[in-house]
C-alpha atoms as a PDB file:
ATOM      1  CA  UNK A   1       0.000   0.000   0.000  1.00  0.00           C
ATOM      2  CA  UNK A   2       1.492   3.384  -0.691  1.00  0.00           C
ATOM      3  CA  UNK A   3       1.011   4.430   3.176  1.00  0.00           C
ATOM      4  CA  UNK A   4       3.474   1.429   3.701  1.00  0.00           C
ATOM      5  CA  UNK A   5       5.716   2.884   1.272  1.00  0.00           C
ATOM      6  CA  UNK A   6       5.493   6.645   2.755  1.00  0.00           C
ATOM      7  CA  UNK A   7       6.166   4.834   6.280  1.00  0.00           C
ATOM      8  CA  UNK A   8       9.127   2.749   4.773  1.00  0.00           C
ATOM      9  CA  UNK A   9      10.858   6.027   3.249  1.00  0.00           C
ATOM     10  CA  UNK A  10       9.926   8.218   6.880  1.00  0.00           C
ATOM     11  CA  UNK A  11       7.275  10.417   5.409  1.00  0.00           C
ATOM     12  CA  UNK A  12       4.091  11.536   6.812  1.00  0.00           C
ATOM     13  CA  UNK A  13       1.330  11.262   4.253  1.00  0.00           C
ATOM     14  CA  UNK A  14      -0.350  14.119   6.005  1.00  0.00           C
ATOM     15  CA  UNK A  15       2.494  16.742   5.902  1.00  0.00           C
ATOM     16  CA  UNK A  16       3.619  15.147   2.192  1.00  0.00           C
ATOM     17  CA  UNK A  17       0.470  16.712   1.323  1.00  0.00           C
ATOM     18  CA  UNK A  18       0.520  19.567   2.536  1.00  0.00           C
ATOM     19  CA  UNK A  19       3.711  19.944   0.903  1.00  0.00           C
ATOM     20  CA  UNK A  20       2.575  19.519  -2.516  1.00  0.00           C
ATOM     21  CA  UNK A  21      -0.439  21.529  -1.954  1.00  0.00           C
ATOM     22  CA  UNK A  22       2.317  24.222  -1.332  1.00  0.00           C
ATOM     23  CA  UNK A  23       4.082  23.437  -4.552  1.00  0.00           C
ATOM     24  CA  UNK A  24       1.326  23.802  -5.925  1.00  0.00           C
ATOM     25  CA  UNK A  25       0.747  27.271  -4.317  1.00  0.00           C
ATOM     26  CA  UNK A  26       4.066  28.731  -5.073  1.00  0.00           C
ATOM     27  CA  UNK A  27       3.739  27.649  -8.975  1.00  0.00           C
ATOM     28  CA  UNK A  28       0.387  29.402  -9.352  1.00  0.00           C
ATOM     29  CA  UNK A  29       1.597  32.991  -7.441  1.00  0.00           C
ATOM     30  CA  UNK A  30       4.990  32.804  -9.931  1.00  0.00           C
ATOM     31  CA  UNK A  31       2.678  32.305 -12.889  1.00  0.00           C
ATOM     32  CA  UNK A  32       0.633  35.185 -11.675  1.00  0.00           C
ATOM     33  CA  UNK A  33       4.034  37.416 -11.192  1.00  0.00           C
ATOM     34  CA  UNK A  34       4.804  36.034 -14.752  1.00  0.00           C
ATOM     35  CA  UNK A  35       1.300  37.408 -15.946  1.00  0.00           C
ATOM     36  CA  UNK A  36       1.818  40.994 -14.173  1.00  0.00           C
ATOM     37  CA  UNK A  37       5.061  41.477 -15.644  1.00  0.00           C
ATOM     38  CA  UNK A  38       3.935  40.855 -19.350  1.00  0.00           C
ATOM     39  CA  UNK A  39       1.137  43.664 -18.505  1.00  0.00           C
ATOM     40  CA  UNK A  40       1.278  46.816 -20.641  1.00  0.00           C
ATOM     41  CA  UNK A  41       2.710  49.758 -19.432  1.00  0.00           C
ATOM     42  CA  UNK A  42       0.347  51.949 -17.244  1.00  0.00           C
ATOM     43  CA  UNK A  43      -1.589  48.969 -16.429  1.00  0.00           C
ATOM     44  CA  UNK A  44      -2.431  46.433 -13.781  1.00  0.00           C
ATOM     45  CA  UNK A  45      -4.976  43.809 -12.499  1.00  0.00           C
ATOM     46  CA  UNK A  46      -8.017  44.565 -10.657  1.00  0.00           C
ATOM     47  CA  UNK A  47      -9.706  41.403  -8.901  1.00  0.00           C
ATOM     48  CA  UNK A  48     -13.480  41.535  -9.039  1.00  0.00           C
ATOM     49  CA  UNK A  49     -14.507  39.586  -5.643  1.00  0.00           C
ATOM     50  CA  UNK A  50     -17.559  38.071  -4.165  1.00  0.00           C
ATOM     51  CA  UNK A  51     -18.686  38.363  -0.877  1.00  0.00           C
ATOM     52  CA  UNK A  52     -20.702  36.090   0.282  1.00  0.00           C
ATOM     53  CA  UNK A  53     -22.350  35.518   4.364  1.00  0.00           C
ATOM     54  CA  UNK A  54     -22.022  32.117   4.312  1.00  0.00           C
ATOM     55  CA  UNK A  55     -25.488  30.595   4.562  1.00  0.00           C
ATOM     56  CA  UNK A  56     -27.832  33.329   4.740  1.00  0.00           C
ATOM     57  CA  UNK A  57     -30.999  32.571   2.951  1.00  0.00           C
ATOM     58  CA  UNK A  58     -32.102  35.031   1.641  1.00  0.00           C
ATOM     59  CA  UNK A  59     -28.473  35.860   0.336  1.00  0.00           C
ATOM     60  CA  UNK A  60     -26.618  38.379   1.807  1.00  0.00           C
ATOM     61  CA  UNK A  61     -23.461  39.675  -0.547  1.00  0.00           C
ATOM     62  CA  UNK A  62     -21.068  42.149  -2.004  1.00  0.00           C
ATOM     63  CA  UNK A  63     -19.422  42.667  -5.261  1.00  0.00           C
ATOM     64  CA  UNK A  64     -16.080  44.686  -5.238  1.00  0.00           C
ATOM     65  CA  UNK A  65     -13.298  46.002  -7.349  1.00  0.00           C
ATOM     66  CA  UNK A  66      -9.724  46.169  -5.510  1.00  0.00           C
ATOM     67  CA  UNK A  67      -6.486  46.189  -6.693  1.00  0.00           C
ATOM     68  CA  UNK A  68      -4.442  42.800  -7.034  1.00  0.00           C
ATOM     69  CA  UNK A  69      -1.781  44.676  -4.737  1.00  0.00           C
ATOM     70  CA  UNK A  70      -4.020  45.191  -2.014  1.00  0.00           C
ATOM     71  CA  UNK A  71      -2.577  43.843   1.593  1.00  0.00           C
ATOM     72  CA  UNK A  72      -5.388  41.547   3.515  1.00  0.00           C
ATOM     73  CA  UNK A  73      -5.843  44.380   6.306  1.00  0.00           C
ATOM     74  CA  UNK A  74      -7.127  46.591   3.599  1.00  0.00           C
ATOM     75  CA  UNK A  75      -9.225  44.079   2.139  1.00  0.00           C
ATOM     76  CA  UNK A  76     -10.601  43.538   5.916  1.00  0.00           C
ATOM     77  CA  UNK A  77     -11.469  47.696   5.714  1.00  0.00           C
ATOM     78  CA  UNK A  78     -13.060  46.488   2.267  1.00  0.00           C
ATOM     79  CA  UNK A  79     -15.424  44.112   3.507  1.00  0.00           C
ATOM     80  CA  UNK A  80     -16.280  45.909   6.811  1.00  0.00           C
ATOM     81  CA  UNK A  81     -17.601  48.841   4.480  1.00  0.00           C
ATOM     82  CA  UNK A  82     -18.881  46.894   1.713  1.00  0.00           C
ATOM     83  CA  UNK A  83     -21.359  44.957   4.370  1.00  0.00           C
ATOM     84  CA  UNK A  84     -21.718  47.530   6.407  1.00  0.00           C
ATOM     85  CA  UNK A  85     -20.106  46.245   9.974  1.00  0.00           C
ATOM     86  CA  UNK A  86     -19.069  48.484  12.416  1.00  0.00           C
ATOM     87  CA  UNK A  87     -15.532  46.814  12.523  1.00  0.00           C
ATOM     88  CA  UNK A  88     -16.225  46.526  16.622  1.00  0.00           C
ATOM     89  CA  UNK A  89     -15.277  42.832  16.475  1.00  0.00           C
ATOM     90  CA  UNK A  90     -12.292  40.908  15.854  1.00  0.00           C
ATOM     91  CA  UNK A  91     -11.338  39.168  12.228  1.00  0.00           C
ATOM     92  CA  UNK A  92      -9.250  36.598  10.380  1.00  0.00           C
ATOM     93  CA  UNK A  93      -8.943  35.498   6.685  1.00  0.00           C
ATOM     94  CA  UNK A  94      -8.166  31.736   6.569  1.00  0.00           C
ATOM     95  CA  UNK A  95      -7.214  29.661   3.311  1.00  0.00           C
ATOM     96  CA  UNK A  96      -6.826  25.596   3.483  1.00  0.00           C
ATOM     97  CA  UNK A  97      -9.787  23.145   3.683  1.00  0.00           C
ATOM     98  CA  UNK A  98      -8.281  20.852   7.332  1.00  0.00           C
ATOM     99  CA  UNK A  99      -6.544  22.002  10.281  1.00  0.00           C
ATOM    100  CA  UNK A 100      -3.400  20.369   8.755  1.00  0.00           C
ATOM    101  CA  UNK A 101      -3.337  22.999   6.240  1.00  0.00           C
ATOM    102  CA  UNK A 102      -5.158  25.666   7.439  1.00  0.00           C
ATOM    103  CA  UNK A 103      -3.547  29.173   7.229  1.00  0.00           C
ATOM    104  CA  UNK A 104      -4.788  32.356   9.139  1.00  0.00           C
ATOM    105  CA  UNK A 105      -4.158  35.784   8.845  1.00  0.00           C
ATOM    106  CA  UNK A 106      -5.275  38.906  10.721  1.00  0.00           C
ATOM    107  CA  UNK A 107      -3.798  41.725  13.162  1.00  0.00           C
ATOM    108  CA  UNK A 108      -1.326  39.937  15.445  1.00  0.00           C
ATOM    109  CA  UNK A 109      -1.412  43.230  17.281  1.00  0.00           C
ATOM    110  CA  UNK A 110      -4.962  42.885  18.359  1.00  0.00           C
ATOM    111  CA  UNK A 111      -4.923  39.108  19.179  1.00  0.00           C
ATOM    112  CA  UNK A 112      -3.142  36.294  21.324  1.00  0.00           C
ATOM    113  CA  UNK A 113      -1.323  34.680  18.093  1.00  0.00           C
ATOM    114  CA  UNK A 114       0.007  31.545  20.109  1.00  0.00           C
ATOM    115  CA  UNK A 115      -3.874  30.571  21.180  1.00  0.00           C
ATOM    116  CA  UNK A 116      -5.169  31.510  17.459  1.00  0.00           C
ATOM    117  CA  UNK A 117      -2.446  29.044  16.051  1.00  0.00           C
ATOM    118  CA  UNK A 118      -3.325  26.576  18.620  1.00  0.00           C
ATOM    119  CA  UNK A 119      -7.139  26.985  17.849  1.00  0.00           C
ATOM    120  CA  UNK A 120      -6.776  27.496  14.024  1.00  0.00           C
ATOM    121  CA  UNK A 121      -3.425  26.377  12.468  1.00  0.00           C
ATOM    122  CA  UNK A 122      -0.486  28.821  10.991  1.00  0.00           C
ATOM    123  CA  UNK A 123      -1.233  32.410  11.665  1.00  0.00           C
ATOM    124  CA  UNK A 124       0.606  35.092   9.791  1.00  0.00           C
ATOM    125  CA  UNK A 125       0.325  38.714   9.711  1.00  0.00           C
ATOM    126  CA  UNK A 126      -2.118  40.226   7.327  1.00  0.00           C
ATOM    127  CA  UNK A 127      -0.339  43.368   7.219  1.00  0.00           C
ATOM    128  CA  UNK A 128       2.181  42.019   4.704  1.00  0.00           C
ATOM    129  CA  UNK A 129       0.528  39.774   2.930  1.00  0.00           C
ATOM    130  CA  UNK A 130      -0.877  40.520  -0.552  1.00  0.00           C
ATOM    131  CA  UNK A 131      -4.424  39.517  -1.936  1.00  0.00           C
ATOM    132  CA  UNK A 132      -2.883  38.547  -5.260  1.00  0.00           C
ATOM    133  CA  UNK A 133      -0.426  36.090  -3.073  1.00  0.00           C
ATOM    134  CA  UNK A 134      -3.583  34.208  -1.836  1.00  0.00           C
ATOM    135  CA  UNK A 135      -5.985  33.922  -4.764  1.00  0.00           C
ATOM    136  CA  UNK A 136      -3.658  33.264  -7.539  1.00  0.00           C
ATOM    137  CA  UNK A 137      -6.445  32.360 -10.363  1.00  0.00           C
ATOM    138  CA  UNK A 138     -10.219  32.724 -11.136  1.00  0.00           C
ATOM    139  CA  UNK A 139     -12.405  30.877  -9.009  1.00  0.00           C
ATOM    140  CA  UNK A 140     -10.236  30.864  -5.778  1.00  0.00           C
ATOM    141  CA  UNK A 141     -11.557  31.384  -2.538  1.00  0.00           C
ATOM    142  CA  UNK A 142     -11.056  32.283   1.237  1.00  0.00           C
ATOM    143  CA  UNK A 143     -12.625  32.688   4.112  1.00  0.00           C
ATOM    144  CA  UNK A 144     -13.086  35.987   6.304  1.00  0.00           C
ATOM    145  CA  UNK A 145     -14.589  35.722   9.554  1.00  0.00           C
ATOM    146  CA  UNK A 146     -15.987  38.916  11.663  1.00  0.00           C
ATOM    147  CA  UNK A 147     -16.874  38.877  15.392  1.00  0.00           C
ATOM    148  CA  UNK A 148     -15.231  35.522  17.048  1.00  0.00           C
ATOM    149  CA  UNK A 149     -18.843  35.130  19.231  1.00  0.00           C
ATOM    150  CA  UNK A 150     -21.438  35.777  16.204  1.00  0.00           C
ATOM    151  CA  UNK A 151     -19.082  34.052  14.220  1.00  0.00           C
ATOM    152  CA  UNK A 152     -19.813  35.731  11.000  1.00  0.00           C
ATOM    153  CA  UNK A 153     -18.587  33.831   8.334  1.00  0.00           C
ATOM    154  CA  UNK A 154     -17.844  35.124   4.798  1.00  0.00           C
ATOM    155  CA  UNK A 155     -17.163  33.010   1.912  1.00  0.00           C
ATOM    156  CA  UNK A 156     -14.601  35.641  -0.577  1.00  0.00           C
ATOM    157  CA  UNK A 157     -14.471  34.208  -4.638  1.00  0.00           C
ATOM    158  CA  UNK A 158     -12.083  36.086  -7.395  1.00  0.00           C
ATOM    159  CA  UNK A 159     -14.372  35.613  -9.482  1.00  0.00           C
ATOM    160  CA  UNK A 160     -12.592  37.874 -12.782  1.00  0.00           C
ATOM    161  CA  UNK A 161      -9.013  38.904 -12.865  1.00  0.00           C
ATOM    162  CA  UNK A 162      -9.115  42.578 -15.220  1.00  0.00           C
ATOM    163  CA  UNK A 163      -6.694  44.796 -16.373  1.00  0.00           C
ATOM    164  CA  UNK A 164      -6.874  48.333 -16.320  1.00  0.00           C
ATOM    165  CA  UNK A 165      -5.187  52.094 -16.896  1.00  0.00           C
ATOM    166  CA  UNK A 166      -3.582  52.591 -13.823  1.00  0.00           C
ATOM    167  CA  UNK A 167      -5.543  56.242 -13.968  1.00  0.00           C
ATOM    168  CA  UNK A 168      -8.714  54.877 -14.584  1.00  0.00           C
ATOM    169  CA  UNK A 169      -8.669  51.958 -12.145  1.00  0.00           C
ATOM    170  CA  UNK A 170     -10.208  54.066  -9.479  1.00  0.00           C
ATOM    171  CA  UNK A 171     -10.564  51.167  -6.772  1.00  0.00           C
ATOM    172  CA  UNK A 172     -11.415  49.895  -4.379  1.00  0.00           C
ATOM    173  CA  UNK A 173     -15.336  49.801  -5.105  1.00  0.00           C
ATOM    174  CA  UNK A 174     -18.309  48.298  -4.562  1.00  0.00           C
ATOM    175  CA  UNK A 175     -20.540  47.510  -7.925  1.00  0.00           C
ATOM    176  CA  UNK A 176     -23.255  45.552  -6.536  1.00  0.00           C
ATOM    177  CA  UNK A 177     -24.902  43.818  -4.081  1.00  0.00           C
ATOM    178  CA  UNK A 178     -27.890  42.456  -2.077  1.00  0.00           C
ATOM    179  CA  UNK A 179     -29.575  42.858   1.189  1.00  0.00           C
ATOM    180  CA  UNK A 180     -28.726  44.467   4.502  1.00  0.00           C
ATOM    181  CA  UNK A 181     -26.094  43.575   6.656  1.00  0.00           C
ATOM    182  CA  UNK A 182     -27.390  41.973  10.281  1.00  0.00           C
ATOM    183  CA  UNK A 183     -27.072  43.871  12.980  1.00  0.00           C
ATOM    184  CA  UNK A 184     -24.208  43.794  15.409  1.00  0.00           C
ATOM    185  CA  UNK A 185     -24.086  41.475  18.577  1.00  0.00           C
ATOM    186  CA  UNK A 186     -27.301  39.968  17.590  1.00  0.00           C
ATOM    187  CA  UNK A 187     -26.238  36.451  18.256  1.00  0.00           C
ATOM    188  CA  UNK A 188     -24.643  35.367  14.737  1.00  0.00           C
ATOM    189  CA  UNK A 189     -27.079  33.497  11.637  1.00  0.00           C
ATOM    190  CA  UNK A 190     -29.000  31.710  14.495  1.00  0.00           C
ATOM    191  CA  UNK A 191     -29.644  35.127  16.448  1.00  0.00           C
ATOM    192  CA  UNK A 192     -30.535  37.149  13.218  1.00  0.00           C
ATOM    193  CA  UNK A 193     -32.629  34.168  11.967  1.00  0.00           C
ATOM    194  CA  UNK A 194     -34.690  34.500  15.118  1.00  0.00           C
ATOM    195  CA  UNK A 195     -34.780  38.516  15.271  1.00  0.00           C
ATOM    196  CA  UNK A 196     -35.915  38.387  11.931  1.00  0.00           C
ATOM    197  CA  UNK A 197     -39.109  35.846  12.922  1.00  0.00           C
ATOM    198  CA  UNK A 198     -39.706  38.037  16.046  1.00  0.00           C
ATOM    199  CA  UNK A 199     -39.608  41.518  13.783  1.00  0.00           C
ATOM    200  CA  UNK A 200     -42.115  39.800  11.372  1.00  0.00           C
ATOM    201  CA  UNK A 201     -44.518  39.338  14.712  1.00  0.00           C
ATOM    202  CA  UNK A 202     -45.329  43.143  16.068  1.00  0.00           C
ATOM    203  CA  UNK A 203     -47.239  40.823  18.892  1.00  0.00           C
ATOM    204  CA  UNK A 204     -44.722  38.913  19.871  1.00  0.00           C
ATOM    205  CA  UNK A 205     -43.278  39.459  23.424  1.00  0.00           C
ATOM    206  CA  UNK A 206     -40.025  40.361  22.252  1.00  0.00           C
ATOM    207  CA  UNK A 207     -40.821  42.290  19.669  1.00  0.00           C
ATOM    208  CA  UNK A 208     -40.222  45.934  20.610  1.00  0.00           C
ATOM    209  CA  UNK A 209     -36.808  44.802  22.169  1.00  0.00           C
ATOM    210  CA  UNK A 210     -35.280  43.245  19.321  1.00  0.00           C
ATOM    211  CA  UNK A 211     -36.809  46.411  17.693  1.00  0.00           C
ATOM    212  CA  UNK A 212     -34.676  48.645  19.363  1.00  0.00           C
ATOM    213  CA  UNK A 213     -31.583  46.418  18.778  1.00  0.00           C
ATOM    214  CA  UNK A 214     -31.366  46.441  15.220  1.00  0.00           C
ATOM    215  CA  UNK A 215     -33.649  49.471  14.142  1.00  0.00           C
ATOM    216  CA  UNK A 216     -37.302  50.421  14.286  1.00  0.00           C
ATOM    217  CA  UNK A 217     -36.427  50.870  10.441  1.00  0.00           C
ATOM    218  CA  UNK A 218     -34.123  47.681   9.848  1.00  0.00           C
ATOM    219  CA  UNK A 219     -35.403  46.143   6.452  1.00  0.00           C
ATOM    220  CA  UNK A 220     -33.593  42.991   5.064  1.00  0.00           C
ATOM    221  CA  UNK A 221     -34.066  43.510   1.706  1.00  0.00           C
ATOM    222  CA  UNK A 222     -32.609  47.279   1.859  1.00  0.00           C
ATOM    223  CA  UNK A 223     -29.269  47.680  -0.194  1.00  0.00           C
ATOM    224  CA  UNK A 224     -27.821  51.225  -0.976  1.00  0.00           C
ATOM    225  CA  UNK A 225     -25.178  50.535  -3.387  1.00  0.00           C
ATOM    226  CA  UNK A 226     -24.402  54.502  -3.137  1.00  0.00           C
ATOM    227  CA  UNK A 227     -23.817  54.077   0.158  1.00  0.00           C
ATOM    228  CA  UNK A 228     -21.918  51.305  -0.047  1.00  0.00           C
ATOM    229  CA  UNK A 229     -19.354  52.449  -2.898  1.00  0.00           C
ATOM    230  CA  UNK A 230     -18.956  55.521  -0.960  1.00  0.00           C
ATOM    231  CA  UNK A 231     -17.973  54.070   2.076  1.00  0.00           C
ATOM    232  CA  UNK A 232     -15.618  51.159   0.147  1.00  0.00           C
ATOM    233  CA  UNK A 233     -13.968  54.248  -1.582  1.00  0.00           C
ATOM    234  CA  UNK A 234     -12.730  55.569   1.756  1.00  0.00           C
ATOM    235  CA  UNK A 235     -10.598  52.981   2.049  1.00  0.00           C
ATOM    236  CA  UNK A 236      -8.782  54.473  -0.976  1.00  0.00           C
ATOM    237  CA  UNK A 237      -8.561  58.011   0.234  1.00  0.00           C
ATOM    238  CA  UNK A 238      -7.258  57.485   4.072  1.00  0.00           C
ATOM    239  CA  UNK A 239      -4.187  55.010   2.115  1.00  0.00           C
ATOM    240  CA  UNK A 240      -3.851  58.051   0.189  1.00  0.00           C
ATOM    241  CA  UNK A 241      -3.951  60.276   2.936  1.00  0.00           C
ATOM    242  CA  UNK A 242      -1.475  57.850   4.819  1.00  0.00           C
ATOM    243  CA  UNK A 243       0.971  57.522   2.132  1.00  0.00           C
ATOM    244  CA  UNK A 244       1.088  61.386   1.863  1.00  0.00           C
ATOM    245  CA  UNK A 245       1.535  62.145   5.647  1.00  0.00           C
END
């Protein structure tokens, strides 16, 4: 069996995988830096993304325009706006379907790293990492989760790779989306399933509570993609304002 023959030459079938997975990895980010460099001059790739809250029926989502460049802390500024969190809570991107594998990254500065590795695998820095390191190709995916107790999981797809005039590729933005964001602290999917049964009921006994915790004038289906861009663009102009300090 080849487990007998991975145990006869000393290797761990487990970690031989995770090896190749990061072969694997490392071949797809150099043919993406291969890809960048042939760009023309004066241009460069803008990943449209999906974001997705991971099972909320009726869908919940975001689609956005950043640059390829873009670190993962700035892409966490992204998504809080795009969503429309308060950014109260902490976060983590993670990439890797098992434990084995698993990769996290977030502010190390705002966590205890050595129980997040313990709890969730390899955690690195998302200060210095760059989106176009992660999702190397069309179709990729990783996870961002907001607020560690409402455990607010979003499911992030590249779903086009463009290229653009650096002077025209005003981004980040936000080009579409559906539905309102849930409201904060409201006891993750399972609490906003059940605030949203108790909002549909004005006679229920917990009605003008739950009321008062996520709006007399909360309405699921409200998305203002104004708003939205608006706030995503932001992002862009406090970098710029940082950078020019």
């Amino acid at each position: 069996m080849l487990s007998d023959v991975f145990a006869h030459l000393g290797l761990n079938p487990q970690e031989l995988d995770k090896q190749i997975e990061h072969w694997i990895h490392l071949s797809r980010q150099s043919a993406r830096l291969e890809q960048q460099a042939a760009l023309p001059r004066g241009h460069r790739e803008v990943f449209q993304l999906k974001i997705e809250l991971e099972k909320a029926k009726p869908p919940i989502w975001r689609r956005v325009l950043v640059s390829s460049e873009m670190v993962l802390r700035e892409l966490h500024l992204v998504v809080q706006r795009a969503m429309g969190w308060d950014n109260s809570h902490c976060y983590n991107f993670a990439v890797g379907s098992t434990w084995e594998d698993r990769r996290c990254y977030g502010n190390v500065e705002l966590m205890n790293v050595d129980l997040i590795q313990q709890a969730m695998g390899e955690f690195v820095d998302d200060g210095c990492v760059r989106l176009d390191h992660i999702l190397t190709e069309e179709k990729a995916r990783m996870c961002y989760v907001y607020d560690f107790g409402d455990s607010w999981q979003h499911r992030i797809t590249l779903e086009k790779i463009l290229v653009q005039p650096v002077k025209q590729a005003g981004v980040p933005r936000c080009i579409a989306g559906r539905r309102a964001c849930p409201p904060e602290d409201v006891g993750g999917l399972p609490g906003y399933v059940y605030a949203l049964d108790v909002l549909a009921d004005p006679s229920h006994p917990r009605y003008a509570e739950l009321s008062a915790w996520c709006g007399d004038l909360f309405d699921l289906a409200h998305f203002d993609l104004a708003a939205a861009d608006a706030a995503v663009q932001s992002v862009r102009r406090a970098r710029s304002r940082h950078l020019h300090a």
